[in-house]
C-alpha atoms as a PDB file:
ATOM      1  CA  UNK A   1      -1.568  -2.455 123.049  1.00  0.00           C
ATOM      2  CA  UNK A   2      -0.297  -6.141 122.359  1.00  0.00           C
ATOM      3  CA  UNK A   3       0.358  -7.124 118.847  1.00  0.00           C
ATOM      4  CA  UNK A   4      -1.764  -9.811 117.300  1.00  0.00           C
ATOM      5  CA  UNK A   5      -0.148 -13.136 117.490  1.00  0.00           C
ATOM      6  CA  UNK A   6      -0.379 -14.761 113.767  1.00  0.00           C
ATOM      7  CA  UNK A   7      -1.662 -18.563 114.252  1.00  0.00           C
ATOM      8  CA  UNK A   8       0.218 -21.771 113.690  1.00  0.00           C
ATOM      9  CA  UNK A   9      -0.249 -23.249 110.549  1.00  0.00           C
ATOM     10  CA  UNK A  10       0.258 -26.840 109.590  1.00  0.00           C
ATOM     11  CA  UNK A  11       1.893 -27.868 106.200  1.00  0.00           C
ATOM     12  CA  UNK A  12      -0.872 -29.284 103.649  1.00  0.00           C
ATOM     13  CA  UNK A  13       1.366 -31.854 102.071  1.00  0.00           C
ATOM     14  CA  UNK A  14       2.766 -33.738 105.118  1.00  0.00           C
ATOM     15  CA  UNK A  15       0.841 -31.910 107.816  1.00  0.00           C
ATOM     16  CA  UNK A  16       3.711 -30.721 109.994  1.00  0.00           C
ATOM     17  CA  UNK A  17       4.025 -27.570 111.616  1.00  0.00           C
ATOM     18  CA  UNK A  18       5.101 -24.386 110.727  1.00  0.00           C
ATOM     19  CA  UNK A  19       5.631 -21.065 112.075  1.00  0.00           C
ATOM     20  CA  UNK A  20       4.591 -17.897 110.662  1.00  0.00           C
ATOM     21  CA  UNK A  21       5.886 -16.442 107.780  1.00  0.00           C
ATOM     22  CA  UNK A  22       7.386 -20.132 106.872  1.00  0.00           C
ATOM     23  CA  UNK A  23       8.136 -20.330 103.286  1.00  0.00           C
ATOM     24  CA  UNK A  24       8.758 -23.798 102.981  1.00  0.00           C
ATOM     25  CA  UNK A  25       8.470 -27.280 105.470  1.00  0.00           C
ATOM     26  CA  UNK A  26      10.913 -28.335 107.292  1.00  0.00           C
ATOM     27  CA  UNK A  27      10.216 -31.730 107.319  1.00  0.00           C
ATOM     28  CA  UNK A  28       9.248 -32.559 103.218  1.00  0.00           C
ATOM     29  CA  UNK A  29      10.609 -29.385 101.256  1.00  0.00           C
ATOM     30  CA  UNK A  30       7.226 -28.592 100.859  1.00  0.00           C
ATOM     31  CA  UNK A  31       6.465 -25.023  99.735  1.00  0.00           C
ATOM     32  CA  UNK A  32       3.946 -23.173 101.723  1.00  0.00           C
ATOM     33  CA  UNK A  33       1.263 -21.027 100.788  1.00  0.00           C
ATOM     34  CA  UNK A  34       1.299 -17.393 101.788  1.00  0.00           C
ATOM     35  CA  UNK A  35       0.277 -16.701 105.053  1.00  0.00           C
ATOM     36  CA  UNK A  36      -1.814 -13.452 106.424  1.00  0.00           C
ATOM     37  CA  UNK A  37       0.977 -11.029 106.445  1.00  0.00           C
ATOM     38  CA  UNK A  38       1.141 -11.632 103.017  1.00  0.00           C
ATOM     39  CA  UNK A  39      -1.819 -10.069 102.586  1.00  0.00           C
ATOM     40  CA  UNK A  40      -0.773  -6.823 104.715  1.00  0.00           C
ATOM     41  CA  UNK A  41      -1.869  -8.528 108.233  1.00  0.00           C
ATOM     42  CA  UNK A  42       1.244  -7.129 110.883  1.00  0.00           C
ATOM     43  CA  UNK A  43       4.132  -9.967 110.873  1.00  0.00           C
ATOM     44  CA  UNK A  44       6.034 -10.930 114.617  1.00  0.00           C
ATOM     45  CA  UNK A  45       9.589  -9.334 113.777  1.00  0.00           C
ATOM     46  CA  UNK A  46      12.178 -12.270 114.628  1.00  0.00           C
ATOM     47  CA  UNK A  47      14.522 -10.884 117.153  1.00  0.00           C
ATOM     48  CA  UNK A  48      18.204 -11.333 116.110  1.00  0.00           C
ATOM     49  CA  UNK A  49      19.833 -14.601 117.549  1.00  0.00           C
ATOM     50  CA  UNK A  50      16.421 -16.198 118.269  1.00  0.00           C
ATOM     51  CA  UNK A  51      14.759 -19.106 117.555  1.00  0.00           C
ATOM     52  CA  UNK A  52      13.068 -17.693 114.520  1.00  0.00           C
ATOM     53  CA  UNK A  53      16.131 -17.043 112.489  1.00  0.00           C
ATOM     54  CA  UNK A  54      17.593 -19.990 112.563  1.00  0.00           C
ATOM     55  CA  UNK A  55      14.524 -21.825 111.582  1.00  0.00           C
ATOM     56  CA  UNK A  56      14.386 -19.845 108.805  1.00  0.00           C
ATOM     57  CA  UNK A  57      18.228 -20.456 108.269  1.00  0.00           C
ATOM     58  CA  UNK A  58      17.246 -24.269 108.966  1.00  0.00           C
ATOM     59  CA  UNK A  59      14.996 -24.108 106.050  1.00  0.00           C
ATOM     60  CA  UNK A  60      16.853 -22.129 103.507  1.00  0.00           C
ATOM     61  CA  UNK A  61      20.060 -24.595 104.060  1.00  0.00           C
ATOM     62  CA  UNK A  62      17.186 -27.396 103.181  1.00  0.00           C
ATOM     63  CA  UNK A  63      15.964 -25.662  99.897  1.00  0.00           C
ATOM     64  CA  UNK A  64      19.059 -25.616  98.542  1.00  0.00           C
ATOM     65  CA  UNK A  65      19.857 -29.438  99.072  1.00  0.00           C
ATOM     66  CA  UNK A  66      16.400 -30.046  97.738  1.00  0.00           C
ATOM     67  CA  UNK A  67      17.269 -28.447  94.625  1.00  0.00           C
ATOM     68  CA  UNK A  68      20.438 -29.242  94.115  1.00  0.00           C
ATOM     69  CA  UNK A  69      19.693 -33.213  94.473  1.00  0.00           C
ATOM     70  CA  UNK A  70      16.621 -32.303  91.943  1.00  0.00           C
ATOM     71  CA  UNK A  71      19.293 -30.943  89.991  1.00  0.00           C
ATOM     72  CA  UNK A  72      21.298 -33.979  90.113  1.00  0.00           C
ATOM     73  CA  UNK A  73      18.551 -36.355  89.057  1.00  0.00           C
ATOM     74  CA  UNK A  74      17.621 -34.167  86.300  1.00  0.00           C
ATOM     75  CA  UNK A  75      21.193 -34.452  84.960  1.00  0.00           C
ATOM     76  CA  UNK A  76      21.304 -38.183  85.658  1.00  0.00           C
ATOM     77  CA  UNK A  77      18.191 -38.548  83.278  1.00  0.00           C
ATOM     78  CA  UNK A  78      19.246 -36.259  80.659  1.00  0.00           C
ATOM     79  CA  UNK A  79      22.651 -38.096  80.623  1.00  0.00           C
ATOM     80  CA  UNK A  80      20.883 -41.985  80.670  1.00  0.00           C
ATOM     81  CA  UNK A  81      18.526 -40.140  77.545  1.00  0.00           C
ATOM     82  CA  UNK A  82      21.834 -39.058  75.293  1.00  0.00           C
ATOM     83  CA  UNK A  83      24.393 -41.756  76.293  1.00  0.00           C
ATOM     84  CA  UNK A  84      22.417 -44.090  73.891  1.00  0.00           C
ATOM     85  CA  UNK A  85      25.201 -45.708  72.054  1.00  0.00           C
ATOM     86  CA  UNK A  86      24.627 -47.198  68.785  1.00  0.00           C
ATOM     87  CA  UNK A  87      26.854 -48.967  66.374  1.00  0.00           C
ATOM     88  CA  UNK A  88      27.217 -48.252  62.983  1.00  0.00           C
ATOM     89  CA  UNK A  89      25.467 -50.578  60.154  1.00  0.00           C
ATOM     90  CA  UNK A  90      27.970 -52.463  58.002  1.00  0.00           C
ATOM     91  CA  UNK A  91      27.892 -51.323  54.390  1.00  0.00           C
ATOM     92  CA  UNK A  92      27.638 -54.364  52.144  1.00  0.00           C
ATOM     93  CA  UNK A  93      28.722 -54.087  48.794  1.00  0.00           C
ATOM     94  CA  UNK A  94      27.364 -55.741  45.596  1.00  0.00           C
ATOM     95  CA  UNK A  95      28.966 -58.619  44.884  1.00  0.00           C
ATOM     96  CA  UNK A  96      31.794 -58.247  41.641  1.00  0.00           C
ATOM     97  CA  UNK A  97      32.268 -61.191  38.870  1.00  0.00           C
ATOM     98  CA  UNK A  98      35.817 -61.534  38.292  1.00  0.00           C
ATOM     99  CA  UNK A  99      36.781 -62.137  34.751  1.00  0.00           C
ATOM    100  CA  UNK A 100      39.686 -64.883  34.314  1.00  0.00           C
ATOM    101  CA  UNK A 101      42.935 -63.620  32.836  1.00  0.00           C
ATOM    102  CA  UNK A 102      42.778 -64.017  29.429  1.00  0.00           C
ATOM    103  CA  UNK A 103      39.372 -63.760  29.275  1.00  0.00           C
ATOM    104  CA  UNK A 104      36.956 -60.745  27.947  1.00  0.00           C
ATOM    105  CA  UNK A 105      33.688 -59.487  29.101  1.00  0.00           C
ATOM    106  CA  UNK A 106      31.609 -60.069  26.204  1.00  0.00           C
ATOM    107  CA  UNK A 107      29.417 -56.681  25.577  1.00  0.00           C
ATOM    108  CA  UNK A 108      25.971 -56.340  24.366  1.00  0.00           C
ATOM    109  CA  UNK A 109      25.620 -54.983  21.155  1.00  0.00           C
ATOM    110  CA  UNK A 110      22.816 -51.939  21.386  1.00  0.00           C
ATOM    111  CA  UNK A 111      19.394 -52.616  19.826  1.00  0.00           C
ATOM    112  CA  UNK A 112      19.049 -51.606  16.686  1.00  0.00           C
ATOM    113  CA  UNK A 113      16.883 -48.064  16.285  1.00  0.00           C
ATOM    114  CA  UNK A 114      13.959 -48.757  14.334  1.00  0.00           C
ATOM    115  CA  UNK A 115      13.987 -46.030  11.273  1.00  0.00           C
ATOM    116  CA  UNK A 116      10.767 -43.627  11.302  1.00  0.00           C
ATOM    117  CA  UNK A 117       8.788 -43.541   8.647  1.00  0.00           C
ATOM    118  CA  UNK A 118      10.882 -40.187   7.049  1.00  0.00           C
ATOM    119  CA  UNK A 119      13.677 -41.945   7.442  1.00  0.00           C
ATOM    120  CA  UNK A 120      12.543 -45.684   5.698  1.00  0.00           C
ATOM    121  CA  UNK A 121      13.735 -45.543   2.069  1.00  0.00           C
ATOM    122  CA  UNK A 122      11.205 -45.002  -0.378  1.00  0.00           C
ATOM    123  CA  UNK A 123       9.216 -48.488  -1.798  1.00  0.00           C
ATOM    124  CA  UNK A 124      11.258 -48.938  -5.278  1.00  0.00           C
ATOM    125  CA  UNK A 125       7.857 -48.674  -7.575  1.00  0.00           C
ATOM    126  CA  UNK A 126       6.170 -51.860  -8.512  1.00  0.00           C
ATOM    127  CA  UNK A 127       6.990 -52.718 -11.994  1.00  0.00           C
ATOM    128  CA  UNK A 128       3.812 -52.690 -14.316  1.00  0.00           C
ATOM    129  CA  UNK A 129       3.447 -55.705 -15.927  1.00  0.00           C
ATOM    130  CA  UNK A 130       4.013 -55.152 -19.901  1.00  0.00           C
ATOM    131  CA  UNK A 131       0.704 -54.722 -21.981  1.00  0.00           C
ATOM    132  CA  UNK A 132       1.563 -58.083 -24.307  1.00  0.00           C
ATOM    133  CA  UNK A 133      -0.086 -58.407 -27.290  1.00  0.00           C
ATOM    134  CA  UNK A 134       0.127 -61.366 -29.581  1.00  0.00           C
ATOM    135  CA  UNK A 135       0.120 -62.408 -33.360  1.00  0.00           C
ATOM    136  CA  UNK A 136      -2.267 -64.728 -35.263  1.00  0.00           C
ATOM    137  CA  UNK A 137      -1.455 -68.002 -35.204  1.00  0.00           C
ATOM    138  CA  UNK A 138       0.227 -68.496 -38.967  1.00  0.00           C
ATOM    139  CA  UNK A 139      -1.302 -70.591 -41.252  1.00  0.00           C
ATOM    140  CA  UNK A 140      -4.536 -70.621 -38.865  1.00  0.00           C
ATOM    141  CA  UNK A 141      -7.822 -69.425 -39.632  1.00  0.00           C
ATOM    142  CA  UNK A 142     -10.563 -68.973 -37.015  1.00  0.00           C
ATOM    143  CA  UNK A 143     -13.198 -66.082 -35.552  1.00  0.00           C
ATOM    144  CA  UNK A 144     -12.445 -62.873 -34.159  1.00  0.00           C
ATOM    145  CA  UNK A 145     -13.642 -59.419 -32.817  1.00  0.00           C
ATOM    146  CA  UNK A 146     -12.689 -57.043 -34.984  1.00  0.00           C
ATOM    147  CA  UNK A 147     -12.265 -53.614 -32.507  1.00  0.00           C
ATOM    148  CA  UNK A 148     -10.580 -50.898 -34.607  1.00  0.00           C
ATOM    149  CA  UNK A 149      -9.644 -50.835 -38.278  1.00  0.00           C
ATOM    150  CA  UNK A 150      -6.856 -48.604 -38.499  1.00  0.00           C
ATOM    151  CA  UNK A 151      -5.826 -47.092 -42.467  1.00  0.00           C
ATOM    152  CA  UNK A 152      -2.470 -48.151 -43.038  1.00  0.00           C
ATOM    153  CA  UNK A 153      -0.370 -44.769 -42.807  1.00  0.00           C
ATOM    154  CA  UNK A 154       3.107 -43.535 -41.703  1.00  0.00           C
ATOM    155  CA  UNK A 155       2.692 -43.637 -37.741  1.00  0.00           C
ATOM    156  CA  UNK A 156      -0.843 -45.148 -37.765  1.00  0.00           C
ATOM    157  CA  UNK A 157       0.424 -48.354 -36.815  1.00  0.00           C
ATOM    158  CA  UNK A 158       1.752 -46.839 -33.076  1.00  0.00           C
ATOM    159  CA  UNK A 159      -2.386 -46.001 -32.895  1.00  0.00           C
ATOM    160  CA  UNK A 160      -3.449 -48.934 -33.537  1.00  0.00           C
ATOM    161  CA  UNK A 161      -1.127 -50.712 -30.894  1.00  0.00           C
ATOM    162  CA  UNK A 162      -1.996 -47.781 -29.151  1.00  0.00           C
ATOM    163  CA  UNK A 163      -5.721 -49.092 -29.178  1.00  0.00           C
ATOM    164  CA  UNK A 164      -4.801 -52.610 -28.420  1.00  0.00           C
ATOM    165  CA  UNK A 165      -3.029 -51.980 -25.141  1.00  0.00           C
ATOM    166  CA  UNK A 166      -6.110 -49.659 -24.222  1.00  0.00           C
ATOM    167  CA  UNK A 167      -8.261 -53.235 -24.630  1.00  0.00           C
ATOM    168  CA  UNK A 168      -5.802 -55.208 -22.924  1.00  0.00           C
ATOM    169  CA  UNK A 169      -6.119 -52.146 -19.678  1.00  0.00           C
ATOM    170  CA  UNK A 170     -10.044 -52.716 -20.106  1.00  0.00           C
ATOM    171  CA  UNK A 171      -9.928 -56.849 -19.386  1.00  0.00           C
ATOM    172  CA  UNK A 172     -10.204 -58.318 -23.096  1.00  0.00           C
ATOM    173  CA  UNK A 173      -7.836 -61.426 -23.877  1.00  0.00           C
ATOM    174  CA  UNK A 174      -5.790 -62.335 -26.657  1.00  0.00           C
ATOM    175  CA  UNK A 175      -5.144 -58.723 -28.226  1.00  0.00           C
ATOM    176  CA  UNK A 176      -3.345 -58.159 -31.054  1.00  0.00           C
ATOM    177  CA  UNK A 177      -2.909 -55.972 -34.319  1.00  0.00           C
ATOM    178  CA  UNK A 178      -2.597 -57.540 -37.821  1.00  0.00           C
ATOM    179  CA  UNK A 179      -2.287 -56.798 -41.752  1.00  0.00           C
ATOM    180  CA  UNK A 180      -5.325 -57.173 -43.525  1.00  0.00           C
ATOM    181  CA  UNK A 181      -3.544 -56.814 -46.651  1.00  0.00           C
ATOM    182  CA  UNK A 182      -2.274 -60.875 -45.689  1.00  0.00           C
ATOM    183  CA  UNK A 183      -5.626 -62.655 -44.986  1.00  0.00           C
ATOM    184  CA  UNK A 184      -8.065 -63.026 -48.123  1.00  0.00           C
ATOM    185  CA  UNK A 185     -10.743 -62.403 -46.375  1.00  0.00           C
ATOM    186  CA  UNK A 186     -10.246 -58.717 -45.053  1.00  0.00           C
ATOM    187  CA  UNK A 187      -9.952 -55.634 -47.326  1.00  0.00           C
ATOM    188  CA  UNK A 188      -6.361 -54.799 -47.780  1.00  0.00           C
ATOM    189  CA  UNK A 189      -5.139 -50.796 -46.310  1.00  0.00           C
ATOM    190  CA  UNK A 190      -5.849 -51.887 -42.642  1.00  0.00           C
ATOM    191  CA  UNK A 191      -4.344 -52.605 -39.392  1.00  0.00           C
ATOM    192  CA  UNK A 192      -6.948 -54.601 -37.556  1.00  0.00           C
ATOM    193  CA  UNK A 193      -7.453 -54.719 -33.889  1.00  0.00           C
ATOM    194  CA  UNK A 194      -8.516 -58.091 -32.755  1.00  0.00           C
ATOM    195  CA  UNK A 195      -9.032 -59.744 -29.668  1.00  0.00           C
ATOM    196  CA  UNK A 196      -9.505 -63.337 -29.354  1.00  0.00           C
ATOM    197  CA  UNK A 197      -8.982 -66.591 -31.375  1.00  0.00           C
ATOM    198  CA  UNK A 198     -12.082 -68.758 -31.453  1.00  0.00           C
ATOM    199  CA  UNK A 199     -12.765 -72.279 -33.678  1.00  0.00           C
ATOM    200  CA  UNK A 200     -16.722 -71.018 -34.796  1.00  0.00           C
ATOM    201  CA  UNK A 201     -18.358 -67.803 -34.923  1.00  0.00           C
ATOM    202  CA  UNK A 202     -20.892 -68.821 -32.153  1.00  0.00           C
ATOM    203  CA  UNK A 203     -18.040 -68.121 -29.951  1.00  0.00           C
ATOM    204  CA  UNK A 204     -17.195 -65.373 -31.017  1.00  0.00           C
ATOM    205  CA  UNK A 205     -20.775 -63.671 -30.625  1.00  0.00           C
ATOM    206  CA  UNK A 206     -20.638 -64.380 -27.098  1.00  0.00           C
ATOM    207  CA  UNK A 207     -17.619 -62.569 -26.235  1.00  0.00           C
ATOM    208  CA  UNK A 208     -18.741 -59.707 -28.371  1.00  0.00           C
ATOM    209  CA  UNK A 209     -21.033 -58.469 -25.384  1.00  0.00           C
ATOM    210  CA  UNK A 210     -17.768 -58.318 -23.205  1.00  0.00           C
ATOM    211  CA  UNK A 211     -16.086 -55.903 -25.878  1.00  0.00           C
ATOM    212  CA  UNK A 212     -18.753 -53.768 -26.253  1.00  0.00           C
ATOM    213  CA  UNK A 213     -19.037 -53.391 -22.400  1.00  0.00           C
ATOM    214  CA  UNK A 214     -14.875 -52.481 -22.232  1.00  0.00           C
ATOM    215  CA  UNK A 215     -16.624 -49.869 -24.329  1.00  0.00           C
ATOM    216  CA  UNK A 216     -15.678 -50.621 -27.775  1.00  0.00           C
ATOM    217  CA  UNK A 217     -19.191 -50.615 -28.836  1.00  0.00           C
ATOM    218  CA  UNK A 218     -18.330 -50.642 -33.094  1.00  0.00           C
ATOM    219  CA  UNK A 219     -16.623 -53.843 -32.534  1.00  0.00           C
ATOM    220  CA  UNK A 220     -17.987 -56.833 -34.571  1.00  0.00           C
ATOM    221  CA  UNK A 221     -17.238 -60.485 -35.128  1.00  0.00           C
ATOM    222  CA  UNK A 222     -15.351 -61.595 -38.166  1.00  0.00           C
ATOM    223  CA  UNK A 223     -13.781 -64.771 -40.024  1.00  0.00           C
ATOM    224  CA  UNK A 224     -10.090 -64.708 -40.493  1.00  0.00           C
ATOM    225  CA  UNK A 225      -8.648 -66.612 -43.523  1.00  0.00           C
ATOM    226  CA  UNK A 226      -5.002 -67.001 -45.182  1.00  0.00           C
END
């Protein structure tokens, strides 16, 4: 019984031809696919010393010179890809002003700190301007308002001026405390409470409205005479 020849095959890259069993072309390197006795079909044994083995020898010298020049490029790019040389960016420095010898560098005196308000001194409290009264004119006569009549007494007289400052607080002008013991026409024993010093008793009347209103509502207008 003959064994069954395997067919030529031709190399599907650059269509040269190739025996069986072939791995790769002999002409471009190409690899082959598997042929039939791959797949369990009976292969043509090679007898030793024939033309079969040294194809195959033929072929196996040319796979390794295929690889090893792929090898070659492959180091020739990696070495073109890291032999990138690059030089080194000069450091500039700020530029320094030089101070001539004898010469300081002024400084800058810190900004002040602005003190909180806990830590501002405390306002120094507004002095209250005095309650003044004043004194009829001597030797004057005229119209008042008579506001309090005050018996003359050991510490009355602090009550009365007492009284006077209170109508000074309230708005009235021209407040004052006298004697009536030195004016003829007042009953002796009092300290008098007065506020204002007007020529005629038409005056007088008028302002009484603003008195009564600061609420001294007893006051009354009255002639004042030496």
């Amino acid at each position: 019984m003959n064994a069954v020849q395997p067919l030529e095959r031709e190399c599907p890259d650059c269509g040269a031809a190739t025996n069986p069993g072939q791995e790769y072309c002999l002409e471009c390197g190409h690899r082959l696919p598997a042929d039939a006795g791959a797949a369990g079909l009976p292969r043509r044994r090679l007898a030793p010393g024939g033309p079969g083995v040294a194809l195959l020898a033929t072929a196996a010298v040319a796979l390794i010179a295929a690889s090893a020049v792929s090898a070659v490029r492959l180091s020739d790019n990696e070495g073109e890809s890291t032999l990138i040389a690059t030089s080194p960016q000069p450091e500039v420095l700020p530029p320094t002003e030089t101070v001539p010898a004898g010469e300081s560098v002024p400084r800058t005196a810190p900004p002040e700190a602005t003190p909180t308000a806990s830590q501002q001194p405390p306002a120094a409290p507004t002095a209250r301007s005095p309650r003044r009264l004043i004194a009829w004119p001597k030797a004057g006569s005229g119209w008042t308002i008579v506001l309090a009549s005050v018996p003359v007494a050991p510490g009355n007289r602090a009550v009365a001026v007492r009284q006077a400052r209170d109508a000074v607080d309230q708005g009235l002008r021209q407040v004052g405390v006298l004697t009536s013991a030195r004016f003829s026409s007042l009953h002796p024993g009092y300290l008098v409470v007065f506020s204002g010093v007007y020529a005629n008793r038409s005056a007088a009347e008028q302002a009484l409205s603003r008195a009564k209103a600061a609420g001294f509502s007893a006051g009354y207008t009255r002639e004042i005479v030496p």
